[in-house]
Each structure stands twice: as C-alpha cells, then as structure tokens.
PDB file of N, CA and C in Angstrom:
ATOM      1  N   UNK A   1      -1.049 -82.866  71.591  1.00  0.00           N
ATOM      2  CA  UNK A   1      -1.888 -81.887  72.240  1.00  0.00           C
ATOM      3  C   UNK A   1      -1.067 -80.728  72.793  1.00  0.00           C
ATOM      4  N   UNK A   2      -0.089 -80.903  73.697  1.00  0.00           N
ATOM      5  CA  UNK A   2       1.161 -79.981  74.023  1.00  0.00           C
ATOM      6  C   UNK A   2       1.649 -79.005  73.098  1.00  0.00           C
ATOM      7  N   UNK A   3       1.542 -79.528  71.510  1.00  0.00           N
ATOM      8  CA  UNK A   3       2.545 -78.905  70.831  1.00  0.00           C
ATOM      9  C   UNK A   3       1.594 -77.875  70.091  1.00  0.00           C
ATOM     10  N   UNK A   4       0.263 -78.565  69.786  1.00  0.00           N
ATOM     11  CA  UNK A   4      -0.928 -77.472  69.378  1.00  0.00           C
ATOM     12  C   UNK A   4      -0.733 -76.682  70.131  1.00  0.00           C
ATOM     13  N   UNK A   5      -1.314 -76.333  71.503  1.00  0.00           N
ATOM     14  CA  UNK A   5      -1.089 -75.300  72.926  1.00  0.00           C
ATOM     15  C   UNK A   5      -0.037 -74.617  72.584  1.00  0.00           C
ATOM     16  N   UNK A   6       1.341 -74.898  72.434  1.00  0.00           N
ATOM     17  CA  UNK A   6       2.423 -74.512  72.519  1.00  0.00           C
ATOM     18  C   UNK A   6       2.712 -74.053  70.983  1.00  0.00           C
ATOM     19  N   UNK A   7       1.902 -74.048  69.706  1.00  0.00           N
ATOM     20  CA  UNK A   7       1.650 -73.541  68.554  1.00  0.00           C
ATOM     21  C   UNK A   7       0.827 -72.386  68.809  1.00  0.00           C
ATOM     22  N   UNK A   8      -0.460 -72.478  69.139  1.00  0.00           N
ATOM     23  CA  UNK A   8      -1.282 -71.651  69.198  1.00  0.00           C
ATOM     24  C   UNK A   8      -0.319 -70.310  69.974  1.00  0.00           C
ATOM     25  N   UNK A   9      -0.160 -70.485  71.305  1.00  0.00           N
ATOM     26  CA  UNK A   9       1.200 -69.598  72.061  1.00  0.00           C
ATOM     27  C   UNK A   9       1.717 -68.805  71.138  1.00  0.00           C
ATOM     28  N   UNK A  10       2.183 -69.219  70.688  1.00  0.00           N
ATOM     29  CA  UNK A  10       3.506 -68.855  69.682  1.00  0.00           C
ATOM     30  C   UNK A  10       2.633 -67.954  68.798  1.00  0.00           C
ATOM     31  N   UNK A  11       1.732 -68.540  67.585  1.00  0.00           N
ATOM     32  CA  UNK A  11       1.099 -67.751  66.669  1.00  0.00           C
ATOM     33  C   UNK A  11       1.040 -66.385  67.486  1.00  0.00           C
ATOM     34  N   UNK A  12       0.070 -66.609  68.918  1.00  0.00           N
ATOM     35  CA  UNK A  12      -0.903 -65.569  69.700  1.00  0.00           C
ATOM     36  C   UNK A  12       0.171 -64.494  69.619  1.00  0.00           C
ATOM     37  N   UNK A  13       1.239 -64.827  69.961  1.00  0.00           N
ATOM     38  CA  UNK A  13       2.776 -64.050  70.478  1.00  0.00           C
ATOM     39  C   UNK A  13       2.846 -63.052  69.238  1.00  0.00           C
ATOM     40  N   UNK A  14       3.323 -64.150  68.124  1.00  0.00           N
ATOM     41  CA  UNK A  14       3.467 -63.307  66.844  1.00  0.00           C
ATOM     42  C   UNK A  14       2.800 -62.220  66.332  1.00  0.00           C
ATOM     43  N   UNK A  15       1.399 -63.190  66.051  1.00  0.00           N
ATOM     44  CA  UNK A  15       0.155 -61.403  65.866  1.00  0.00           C
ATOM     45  C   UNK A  15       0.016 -60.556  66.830  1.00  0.00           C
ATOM     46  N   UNK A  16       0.327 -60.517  68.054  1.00  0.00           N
ATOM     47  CA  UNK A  16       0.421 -59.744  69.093  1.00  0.00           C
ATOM     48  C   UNK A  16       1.923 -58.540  68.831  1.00  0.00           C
ATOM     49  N   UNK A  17       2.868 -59.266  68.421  1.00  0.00           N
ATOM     50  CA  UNK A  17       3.463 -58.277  67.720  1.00  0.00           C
ATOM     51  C   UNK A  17       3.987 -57.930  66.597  1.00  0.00           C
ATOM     52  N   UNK A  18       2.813 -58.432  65.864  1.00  0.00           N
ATOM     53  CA  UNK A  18       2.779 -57.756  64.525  1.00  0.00           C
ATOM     54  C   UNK A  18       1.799 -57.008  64.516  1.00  0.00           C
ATOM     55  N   UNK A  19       0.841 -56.872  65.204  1.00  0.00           N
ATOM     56  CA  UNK A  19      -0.480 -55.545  65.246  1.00  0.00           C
ATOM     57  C   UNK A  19       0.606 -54.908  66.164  1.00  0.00           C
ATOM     58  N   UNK A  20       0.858 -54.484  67.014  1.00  0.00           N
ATOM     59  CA  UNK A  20       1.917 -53.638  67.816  1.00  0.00           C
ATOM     60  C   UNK A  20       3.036 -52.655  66.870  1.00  0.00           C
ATOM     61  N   UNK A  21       3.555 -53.858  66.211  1.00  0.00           N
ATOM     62  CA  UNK A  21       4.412 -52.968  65.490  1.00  0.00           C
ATOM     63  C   UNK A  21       3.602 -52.062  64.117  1.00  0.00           C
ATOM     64  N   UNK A  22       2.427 -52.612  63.976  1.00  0.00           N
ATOM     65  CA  UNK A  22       1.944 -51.379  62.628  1.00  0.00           C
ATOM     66  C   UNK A  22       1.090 -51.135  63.337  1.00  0.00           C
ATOM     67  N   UNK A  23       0.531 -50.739  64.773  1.00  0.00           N
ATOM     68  CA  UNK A  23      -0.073 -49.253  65.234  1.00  0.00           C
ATOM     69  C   UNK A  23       0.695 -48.609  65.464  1.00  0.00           C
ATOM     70  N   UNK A  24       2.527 -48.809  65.954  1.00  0.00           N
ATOM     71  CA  UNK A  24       3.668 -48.248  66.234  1.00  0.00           C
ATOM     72  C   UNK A  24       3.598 -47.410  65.096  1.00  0.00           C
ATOM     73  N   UNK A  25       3.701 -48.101  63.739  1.00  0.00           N
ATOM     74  CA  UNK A  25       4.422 -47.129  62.846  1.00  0.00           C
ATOM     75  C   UNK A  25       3.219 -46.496  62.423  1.00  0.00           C
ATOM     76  N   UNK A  26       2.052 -47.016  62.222  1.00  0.00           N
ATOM     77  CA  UNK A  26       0.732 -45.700  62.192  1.00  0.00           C
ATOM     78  C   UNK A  26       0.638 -44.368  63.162  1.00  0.00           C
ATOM     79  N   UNK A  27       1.140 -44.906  64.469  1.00  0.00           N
ATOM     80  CA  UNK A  27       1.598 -43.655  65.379  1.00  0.00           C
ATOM     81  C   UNK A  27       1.945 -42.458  64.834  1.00  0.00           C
ATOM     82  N   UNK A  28       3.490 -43.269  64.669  1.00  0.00           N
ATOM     83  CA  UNK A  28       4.795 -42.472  64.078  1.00  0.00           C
ATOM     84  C   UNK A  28       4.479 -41.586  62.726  1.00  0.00           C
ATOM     85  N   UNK A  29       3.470 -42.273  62.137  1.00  0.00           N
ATOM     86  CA  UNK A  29       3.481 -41.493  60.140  1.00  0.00           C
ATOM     87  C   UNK A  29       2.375 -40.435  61.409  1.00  0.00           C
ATOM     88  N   UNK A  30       1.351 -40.834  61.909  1.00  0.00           N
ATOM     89  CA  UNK A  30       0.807 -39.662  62.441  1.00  0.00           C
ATOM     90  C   UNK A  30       1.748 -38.461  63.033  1.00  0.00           C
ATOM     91  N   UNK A  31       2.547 -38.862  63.673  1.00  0.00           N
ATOM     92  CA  UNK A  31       3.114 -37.557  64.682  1.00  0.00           C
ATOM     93  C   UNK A  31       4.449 -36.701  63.324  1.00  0.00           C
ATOM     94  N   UNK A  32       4.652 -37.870  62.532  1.00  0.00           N
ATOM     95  CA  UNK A  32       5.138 -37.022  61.318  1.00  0.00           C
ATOM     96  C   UNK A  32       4.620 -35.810  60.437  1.00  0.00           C
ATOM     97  N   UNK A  33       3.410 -36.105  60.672  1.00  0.00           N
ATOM     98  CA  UNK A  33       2.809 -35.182  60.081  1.00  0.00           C
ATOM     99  C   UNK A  33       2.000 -34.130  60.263  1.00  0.00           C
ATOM    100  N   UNK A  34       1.949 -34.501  62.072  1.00  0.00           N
ATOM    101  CA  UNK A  34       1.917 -33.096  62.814  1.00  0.00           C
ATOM    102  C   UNK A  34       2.962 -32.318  62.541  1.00  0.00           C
ATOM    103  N   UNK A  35       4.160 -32.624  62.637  1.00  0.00           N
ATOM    104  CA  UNK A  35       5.439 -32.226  63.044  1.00  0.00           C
ATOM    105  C   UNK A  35       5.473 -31.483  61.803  1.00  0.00           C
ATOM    106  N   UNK A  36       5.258 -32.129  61.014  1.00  0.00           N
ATOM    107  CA  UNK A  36       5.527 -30.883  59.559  1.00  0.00           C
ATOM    108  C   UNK A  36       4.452 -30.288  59.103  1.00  0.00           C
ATOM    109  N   UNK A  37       3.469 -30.158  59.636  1.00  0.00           N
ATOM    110  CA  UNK A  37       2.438 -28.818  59.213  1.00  0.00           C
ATOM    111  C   UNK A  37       2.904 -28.126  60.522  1.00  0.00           C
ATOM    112  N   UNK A  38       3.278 -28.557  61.974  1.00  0.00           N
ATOM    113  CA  UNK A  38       3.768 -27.708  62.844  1.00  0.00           C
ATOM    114  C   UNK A  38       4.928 -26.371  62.261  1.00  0.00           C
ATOM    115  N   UNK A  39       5.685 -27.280  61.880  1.00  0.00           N
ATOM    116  CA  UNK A  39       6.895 -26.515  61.286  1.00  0.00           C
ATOM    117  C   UNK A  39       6.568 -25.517  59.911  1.00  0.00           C
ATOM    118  N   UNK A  40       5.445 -25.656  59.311  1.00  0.00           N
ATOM    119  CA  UNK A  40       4.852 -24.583  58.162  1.00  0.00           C
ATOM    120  C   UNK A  40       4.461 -23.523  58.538  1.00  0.00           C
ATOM    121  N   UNK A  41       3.535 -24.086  59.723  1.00  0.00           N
ATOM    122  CA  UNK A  41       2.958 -23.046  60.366  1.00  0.00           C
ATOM    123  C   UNK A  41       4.283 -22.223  61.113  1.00  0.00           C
ATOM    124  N   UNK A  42       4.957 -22.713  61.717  1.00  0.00           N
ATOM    125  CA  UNK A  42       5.907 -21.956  62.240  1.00  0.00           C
ATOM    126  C   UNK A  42       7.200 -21.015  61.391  1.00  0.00           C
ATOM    127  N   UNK A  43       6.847 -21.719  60.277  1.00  0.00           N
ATOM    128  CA  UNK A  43       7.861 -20.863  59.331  1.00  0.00           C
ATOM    129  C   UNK A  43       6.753 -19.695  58.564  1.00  0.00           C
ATOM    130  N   UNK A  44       5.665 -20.203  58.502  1.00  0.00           N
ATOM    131  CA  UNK A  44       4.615 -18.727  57.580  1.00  0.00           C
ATOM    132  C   UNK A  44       4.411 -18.020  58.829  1.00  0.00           C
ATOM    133  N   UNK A  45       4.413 -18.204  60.043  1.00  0.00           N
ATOM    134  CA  UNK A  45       4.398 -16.962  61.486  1.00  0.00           C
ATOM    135  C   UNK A  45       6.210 -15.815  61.082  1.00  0.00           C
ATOM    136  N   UNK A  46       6.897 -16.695  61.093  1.00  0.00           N
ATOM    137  CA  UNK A  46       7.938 -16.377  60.768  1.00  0.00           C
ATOM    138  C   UNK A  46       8.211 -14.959  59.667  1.00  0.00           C
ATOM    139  N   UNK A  47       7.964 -15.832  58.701  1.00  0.00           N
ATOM    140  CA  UNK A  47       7.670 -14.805  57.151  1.00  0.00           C
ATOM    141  C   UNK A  47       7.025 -13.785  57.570  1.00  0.00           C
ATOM    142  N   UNK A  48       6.052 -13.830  58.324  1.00  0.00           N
ATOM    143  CA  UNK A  48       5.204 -12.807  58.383  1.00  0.00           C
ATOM    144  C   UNK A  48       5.581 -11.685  59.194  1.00  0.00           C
ATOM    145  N   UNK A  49       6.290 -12.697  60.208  1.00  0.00           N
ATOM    146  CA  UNK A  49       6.970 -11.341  61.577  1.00  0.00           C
ATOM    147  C   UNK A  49       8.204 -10.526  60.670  1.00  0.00           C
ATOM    148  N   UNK A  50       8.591 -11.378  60.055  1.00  0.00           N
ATOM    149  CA  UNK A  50       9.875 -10.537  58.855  1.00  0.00           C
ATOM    150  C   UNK A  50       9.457  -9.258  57.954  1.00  0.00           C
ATOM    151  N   UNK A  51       8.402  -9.679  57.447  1.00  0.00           N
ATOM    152  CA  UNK A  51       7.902  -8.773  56.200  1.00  0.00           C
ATOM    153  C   UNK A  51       6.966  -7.132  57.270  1.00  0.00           C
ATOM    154  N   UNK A  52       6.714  -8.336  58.455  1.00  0.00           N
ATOM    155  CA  UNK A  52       5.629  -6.843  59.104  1.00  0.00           C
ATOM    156  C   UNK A  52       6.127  -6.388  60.748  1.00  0.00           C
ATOM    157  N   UNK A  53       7.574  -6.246  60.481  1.00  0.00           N
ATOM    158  CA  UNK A  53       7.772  -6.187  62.308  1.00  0.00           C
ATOM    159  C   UNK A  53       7.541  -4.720  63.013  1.00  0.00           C
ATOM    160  N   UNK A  54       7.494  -3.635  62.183  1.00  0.00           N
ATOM    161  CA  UNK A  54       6.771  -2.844  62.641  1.00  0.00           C
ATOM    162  C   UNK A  54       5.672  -2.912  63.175  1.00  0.00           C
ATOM    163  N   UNK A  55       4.462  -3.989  62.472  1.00  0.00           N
ATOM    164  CA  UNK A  55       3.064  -3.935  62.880  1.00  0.00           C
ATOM    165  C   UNK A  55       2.833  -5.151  63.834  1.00  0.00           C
ATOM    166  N   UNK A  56       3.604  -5.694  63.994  1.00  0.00           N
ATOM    167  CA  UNK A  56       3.625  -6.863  65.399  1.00  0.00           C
ATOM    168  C   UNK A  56       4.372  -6.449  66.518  1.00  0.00           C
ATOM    169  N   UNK A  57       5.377  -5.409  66.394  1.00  0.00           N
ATOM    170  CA  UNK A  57       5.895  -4.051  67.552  1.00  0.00           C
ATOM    171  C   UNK A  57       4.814  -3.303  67.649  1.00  0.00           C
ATOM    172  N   UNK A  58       4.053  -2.732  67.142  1.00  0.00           N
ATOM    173  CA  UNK A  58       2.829  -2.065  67.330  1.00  0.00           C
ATOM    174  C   UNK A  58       1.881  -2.682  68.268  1.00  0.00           C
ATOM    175  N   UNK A  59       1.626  -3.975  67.869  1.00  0.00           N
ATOM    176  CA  UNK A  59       0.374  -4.726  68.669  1.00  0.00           C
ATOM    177  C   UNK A  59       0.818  -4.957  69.418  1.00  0.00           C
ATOM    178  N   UNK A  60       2.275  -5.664  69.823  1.00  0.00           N
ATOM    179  CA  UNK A  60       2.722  -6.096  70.939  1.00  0.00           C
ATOM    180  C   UNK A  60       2.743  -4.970  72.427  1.00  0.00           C
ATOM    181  N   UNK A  61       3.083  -3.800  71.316  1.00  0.00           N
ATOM    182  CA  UNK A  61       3.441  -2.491  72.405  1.00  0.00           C
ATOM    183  C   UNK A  61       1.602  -1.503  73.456  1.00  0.00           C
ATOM    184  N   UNK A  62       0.799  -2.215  71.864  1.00  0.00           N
ATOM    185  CA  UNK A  62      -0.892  -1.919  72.518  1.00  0.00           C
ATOM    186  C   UNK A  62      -1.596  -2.552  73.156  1.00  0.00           C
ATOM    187  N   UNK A  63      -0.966  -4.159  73.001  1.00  0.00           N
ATOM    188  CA  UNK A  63      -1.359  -4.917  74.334  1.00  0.00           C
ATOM    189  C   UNK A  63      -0.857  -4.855  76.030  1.00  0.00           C
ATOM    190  N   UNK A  64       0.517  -4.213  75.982  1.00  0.00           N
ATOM    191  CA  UNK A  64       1.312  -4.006  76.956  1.00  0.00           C
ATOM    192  C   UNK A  64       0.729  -2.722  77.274  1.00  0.00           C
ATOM    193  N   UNK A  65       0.401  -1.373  76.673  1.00  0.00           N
ATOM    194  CA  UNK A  65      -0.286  -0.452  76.647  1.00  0.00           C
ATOM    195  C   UNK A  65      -1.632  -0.159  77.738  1.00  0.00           C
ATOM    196  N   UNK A  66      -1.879  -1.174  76.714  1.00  0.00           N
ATOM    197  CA  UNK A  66      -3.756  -1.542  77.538  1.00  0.00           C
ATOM    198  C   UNK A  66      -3.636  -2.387  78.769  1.00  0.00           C
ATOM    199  N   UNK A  67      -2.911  -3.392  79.168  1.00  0.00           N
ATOM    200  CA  UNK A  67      -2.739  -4.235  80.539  1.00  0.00           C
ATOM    201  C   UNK A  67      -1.932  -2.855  81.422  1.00  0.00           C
ATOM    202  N   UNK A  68      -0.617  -2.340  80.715  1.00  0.00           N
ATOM    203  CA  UNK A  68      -0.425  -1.220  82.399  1.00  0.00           C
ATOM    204  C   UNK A  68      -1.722  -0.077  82.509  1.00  0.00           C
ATOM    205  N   UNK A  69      -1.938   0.028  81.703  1.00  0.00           N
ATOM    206  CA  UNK A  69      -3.587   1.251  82.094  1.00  0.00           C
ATOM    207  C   UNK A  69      -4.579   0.602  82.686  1.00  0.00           C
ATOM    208  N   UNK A  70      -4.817  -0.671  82.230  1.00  0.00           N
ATOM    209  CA  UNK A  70      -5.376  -1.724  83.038  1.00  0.00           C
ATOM    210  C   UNK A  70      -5.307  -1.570  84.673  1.00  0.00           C
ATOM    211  N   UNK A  71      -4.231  -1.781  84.978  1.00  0.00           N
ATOM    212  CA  UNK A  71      -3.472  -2.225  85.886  1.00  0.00           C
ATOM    213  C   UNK A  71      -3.664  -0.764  86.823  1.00  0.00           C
ATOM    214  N   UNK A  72      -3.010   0.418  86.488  1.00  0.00           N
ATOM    215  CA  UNK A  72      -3.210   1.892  87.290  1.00  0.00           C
ATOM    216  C   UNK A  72      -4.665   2.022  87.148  1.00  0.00           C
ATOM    217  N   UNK A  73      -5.202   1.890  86.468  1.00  0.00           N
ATOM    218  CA  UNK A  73      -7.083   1.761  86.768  1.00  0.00           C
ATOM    219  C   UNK A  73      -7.151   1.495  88.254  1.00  0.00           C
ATOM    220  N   UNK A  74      -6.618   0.416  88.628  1.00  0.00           N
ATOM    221  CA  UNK A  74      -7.031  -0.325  90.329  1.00  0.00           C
ATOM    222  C   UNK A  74      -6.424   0.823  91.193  1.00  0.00           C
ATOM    223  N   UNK A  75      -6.038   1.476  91.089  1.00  0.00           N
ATOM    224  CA  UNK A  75      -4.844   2.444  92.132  1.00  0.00           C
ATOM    225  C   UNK A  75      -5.903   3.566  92.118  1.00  0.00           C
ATOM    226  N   UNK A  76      -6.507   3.895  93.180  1.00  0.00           N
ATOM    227  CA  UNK A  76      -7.426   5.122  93.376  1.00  0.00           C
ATOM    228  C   UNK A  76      -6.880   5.400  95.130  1.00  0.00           C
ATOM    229  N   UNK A  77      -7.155   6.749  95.252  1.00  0.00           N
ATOM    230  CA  UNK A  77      -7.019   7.696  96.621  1.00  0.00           C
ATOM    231  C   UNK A  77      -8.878   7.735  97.554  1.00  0.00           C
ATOM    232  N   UNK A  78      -8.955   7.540  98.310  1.00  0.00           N
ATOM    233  CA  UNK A  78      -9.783   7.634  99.254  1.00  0.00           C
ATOM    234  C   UNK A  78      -9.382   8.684 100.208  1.00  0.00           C
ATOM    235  N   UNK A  79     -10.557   9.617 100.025  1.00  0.00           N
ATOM    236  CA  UNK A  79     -10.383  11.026 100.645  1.00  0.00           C
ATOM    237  C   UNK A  79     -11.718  11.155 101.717  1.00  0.00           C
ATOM    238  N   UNK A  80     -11.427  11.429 103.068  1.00  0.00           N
ATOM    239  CA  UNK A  80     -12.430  12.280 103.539  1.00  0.00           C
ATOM    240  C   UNK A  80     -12.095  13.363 104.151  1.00  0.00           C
ATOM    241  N   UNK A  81     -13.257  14.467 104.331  1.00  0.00           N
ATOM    242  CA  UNK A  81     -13.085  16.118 104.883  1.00  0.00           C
ATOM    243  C   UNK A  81     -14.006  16.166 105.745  1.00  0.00           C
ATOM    244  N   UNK A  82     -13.648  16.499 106.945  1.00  0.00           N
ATOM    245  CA  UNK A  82     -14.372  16.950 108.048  1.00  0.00           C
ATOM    246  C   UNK A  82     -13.548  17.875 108.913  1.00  0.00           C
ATOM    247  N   UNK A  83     -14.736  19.010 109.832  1.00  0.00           N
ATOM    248  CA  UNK A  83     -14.098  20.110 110.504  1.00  0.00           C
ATOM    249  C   UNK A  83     -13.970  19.697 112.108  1.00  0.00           C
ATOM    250  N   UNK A  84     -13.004  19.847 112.537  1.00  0.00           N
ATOM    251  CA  UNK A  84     -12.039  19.651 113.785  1.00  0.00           C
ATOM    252  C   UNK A  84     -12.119  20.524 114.707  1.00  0.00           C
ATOM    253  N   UNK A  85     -12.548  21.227 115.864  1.00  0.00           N
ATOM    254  CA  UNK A  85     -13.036  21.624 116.551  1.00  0.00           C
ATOM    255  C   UNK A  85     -11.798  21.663 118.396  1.00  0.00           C
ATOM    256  N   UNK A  86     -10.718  22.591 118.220  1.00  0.00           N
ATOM    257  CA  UNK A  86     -10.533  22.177 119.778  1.00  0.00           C
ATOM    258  C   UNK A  86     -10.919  23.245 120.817  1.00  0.00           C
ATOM    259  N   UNK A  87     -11.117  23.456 121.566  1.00  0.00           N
ATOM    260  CA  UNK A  87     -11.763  24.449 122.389  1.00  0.00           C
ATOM    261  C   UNK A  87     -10.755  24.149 124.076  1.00  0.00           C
ATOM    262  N   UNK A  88     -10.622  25.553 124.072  1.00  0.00           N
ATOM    263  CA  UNK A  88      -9.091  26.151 125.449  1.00  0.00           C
ATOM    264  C   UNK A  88      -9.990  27.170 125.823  1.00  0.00           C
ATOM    265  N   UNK A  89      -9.063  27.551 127.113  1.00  0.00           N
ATOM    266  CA  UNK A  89      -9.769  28.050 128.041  1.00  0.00           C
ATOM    267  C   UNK A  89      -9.931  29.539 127.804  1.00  0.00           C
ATOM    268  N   UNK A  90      -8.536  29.629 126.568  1.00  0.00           N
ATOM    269  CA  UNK A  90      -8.892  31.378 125.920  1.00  0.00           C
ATOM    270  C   UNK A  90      -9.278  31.367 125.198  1.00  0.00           C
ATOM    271  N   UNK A  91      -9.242  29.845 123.808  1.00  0.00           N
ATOM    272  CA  UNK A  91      -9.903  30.289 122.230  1.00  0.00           C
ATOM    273  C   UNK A  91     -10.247  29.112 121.834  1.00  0.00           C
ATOM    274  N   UNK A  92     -10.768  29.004 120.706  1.00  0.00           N
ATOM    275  CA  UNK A  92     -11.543  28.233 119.991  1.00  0.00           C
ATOM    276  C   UNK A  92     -10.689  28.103 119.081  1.00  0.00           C
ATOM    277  N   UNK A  93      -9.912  27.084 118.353  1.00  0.00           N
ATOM    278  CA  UNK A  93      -9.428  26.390 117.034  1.00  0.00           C
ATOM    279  C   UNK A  93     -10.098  25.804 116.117  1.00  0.00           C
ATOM    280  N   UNK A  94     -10.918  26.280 115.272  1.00  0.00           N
ATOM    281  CA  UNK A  94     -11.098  25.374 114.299  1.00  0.00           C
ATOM    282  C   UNK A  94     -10.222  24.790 113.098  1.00  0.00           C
ATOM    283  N   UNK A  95      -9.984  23.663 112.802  1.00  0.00           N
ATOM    284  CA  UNK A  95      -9.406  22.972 111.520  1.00  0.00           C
ATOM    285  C   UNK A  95     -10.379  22.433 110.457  1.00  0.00           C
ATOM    286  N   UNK A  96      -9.513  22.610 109.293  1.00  0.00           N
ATOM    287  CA  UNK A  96     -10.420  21.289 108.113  1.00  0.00           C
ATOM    288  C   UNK A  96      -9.077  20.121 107.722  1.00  0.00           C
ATOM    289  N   UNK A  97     -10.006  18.787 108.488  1.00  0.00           N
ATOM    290  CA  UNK A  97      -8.795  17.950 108.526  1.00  0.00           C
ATOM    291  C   UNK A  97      -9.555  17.096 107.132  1.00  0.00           C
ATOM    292  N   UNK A  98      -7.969  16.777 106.464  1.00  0.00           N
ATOM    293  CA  UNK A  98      -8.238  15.729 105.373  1.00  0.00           C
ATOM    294  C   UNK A  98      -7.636  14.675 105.506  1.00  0.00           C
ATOM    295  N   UNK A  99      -8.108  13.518 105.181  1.00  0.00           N
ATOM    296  CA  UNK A  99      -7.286  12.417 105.279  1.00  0.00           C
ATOM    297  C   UNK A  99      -7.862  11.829 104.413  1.00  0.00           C
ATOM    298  N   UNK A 100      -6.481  11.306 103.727  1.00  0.00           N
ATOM    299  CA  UNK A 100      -5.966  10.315 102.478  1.00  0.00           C
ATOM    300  C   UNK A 100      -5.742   9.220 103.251  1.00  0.00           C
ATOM    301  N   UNK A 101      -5.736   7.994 101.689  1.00  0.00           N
ATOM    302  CA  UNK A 101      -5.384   6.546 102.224  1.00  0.00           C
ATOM    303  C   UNK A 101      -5.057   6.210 100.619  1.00  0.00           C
ATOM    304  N   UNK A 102      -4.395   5.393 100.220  1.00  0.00           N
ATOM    305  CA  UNK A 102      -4.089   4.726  98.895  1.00  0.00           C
ATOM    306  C   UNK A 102      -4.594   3.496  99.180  1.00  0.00           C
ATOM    307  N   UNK A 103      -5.525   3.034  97.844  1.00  0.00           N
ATOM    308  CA  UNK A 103      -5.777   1.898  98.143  1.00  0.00           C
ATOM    309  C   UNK A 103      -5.206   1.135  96.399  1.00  0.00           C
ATOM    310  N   UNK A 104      -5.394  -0.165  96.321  1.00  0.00           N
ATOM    311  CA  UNK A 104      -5.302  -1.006  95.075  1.00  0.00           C
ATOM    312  C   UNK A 104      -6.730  -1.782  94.813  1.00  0.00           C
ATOM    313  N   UNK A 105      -7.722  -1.386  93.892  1.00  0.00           N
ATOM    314  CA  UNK A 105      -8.827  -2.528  93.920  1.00  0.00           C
ATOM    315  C   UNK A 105      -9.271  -1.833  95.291  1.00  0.00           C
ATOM    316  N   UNK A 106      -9.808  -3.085  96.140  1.00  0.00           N
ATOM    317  CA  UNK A 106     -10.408  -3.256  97.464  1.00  0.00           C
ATOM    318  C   UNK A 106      -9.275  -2.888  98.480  1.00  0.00           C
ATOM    319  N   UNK A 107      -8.036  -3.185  98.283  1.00  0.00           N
ATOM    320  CA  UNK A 107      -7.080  -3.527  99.440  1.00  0.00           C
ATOM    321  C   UNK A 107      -6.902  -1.904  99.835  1.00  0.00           C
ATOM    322  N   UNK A 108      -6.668  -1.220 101.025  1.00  0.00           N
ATOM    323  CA  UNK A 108      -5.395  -0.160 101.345  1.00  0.00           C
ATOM    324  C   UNK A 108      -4.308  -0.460 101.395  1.00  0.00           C
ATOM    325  N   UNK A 109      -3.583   0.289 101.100  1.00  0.00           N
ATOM    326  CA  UNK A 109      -2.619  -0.121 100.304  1.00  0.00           C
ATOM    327  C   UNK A 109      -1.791   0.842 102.050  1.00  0.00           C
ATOM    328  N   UNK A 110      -2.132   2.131 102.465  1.00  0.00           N
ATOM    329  CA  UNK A 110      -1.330   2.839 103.629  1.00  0.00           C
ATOM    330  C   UNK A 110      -2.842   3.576 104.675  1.00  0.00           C
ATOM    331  N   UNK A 111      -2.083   3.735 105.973  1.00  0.00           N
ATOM    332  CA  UNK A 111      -3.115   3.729 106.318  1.00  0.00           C
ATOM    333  C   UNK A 111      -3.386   5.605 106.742  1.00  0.00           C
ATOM    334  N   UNK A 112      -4.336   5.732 106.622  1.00  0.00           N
ATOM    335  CA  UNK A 112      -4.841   7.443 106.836  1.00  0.00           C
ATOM    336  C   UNK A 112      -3.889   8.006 107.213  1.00  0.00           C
ATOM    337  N   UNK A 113      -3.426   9.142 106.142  1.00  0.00           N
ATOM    338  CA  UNK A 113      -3.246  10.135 106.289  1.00  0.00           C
ATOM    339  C   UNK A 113      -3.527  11.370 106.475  1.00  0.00           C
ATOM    340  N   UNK A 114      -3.555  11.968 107.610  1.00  0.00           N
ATOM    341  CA  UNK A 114      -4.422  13.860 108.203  1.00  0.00           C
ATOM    342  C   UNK A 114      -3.681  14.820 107.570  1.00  0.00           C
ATOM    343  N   UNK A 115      -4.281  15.811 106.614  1.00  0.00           N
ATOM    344  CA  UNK A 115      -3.695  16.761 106.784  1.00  0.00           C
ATOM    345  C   UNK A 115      -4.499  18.071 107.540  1.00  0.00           C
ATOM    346  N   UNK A 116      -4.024  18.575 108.610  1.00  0.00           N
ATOM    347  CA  UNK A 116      -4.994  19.986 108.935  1.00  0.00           C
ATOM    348  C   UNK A 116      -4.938  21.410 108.190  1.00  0.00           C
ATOM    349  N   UNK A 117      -5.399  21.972 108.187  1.00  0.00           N
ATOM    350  CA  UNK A 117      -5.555  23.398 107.603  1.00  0.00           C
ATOM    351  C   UNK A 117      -6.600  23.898 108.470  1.00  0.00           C
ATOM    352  N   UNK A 118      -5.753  24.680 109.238  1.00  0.00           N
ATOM    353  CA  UNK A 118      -6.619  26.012 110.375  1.00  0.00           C
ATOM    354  C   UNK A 118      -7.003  26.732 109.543  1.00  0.00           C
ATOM    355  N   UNK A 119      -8.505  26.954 109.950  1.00  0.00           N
ATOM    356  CA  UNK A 119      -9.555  27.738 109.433  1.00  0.00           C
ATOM    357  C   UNK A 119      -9.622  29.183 110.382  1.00  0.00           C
ATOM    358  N   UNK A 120      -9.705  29.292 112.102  1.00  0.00           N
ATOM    359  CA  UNK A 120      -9.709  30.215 112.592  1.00  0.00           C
ATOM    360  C   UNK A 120      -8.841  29.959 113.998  1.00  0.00           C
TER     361      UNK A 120
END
C-alpha cells in the first residue's frame, strides 16, 4: 500500500514536470518569434529611414514646428487703458495709464505693469 502512494507521488512529480517543461519550451518558440518579426520590423523602419531621411527630417522638424507654435499660442499680454486724473491746488493732470501683465494659458506669468502718458 506504501509503495502504490509512494508510486503514484513519483508518477504525479514526473508529469508535473513534464507538462512544465513543454509549456516552457512552447513559451520560448513563442517569444522567438516575436523577437524575429520584432527585428523585421525594425530593420524595414530602418531601410526606410535610409532611403527617405530627408522626408522623416521633414516630419520630424513639422511636428517640433507645430508643438513650439503650439506652445507660444498660450503666451498672450493682458492690457487695460484707463484715464488718471490728479488734481493740485494750481492744475489739473490728466494721464492715460496702461497696464500690461504677461500671462501663460490662465496663469500671470508678472504682475501689472503702468505705463503713463500725460495727456494735459
């Protein structure tokens, strides 16, 4: 009775790694053969950047193109104009004050800048 138990064991052991070792190597033929359509593909990208590197400097340079114009798109000036008014005991000053601010997107970027220009 012991030695049945201690048979059965053993068999269980064996087919346990003998299915192990041929999903191992079913693995392996799989990742083989990623690996070499990987490498086709990476050699016909290749060929291609060879035969056309002018026109992949081109695209490369119109994607970089379009993201910095992109990019200065967000950069706008915020302007307001209003008239300034000081009043003394001999004259009247009027100004036209402007003030700037740089902003990015939403953010300010500095904070108000006045410029005056006397009017009278």
């Amino acid at each position: 009775m012991g030695s049945v138990i201690l048979l059965s064991i053993i068999a269980g052991l064996g087919s346990a790694g003998l299915v192990s070792f041929v999903m191992r190597c079913r693995w392996l033929c799989g990742v083989s053969e990623v690996r070499a359509r990987l490498h086709e593909l990476h050699a016909a990208a290749e060929v291609r950047r060879r035969q056309h590197p002018a026109a992949c400097w081109q695209t490369i340079q119109a994607g970089r193109s379009e993201a910095f114009e992109e990019f200065l798109a967000g950069f706008w000036v915020e302007r307001r104009q209003y008239r300034r008014q000081r009043r003394s005991l001999l004259r009247n000053r009027e100004a036209l004050v402007i003030a700037e601010r740089s902003c990015f997107r939403d953010l300010p970027l500095t904070n108000w800048i006045e410029y005056e220009i006397r009017i009278a």
